[in-house]
C-alpha atoms as a PDB file:
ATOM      1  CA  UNK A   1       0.164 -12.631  26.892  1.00  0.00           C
ATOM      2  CA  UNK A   2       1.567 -14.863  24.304  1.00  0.00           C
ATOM      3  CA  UNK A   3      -0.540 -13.345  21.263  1.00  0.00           C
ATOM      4  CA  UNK A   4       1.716 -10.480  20.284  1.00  0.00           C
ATOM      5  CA  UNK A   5       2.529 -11.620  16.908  1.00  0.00           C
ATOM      6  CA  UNK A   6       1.435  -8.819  15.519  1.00  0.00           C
ATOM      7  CA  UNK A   7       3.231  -6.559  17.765  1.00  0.00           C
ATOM      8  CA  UNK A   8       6.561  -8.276  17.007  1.00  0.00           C
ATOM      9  CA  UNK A   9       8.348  -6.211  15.000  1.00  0.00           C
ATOM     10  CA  UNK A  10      11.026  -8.858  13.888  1.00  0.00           C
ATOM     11  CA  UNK A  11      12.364  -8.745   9.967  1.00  0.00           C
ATOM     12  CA  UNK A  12       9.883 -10.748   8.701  1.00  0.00           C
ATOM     13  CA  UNK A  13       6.979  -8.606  10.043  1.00  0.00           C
ATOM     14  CA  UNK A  14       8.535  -5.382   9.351  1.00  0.00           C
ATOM     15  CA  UNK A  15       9.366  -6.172   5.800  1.00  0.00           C
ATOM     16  CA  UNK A  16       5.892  -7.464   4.936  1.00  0.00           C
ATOM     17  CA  UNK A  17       4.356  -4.389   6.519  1.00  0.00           C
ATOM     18  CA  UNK A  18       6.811  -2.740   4.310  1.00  0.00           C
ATOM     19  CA  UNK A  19       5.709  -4.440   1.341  1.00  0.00           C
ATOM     20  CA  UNK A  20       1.782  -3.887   1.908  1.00  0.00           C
ATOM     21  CA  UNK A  21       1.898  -0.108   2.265  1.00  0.00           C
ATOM     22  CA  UNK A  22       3.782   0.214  -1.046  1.00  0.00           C
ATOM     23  CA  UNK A  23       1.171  -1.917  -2.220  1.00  0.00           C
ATOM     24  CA  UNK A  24      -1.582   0.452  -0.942  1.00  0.00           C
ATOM     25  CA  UNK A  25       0.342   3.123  -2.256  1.00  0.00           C
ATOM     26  CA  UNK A  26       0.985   2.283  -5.666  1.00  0.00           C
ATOM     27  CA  UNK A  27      -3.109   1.387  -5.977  1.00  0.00           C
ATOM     28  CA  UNK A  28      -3.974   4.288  -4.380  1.00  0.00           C
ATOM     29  CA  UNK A  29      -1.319   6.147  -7.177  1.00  0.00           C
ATOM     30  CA  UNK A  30      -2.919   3.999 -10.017  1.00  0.00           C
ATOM     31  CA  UNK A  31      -6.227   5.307  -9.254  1.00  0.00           C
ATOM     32  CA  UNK A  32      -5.111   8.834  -9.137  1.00  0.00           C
ATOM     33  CA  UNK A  33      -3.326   8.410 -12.864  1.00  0.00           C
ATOM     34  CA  UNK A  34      -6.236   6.959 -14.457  1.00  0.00           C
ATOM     35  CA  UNK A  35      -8.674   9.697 -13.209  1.00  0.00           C
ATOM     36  CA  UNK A  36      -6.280  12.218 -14.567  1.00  0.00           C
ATOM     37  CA  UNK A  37      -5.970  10.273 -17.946  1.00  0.00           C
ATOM     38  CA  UNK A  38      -9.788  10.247 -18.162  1.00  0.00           C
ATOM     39  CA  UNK A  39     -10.003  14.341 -17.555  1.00  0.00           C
ATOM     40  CA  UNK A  40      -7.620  14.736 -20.126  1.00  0.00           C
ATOM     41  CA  UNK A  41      -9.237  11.914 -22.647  1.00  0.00           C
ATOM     42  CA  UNK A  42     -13.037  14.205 -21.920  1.00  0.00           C
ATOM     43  CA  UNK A  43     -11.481  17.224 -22.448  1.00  0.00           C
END
């Protein structure tokens, strides 16, 4: 098997891995922030 690129957890796979969950994370965080703002802005 000579496809297990992504399986190969060199730097430069681990680091963008790295990079897209904070990614995900900070959206997901964004979200959350703005549908608190708009709670407060109805209330």
């Amino acid at each position: 098997m000579k496809d297990t690129s992504l399986f190969s957890w060199d730097n430069g796979s681990f680091i963008m891995i790295v990079v897209f969950g904070l990614v995900i994370i900070g959206l997901v965080a964004a979200v959350f922030l703005m549908m608190n703002f708009d709670k407060k802005i109805k209330k």
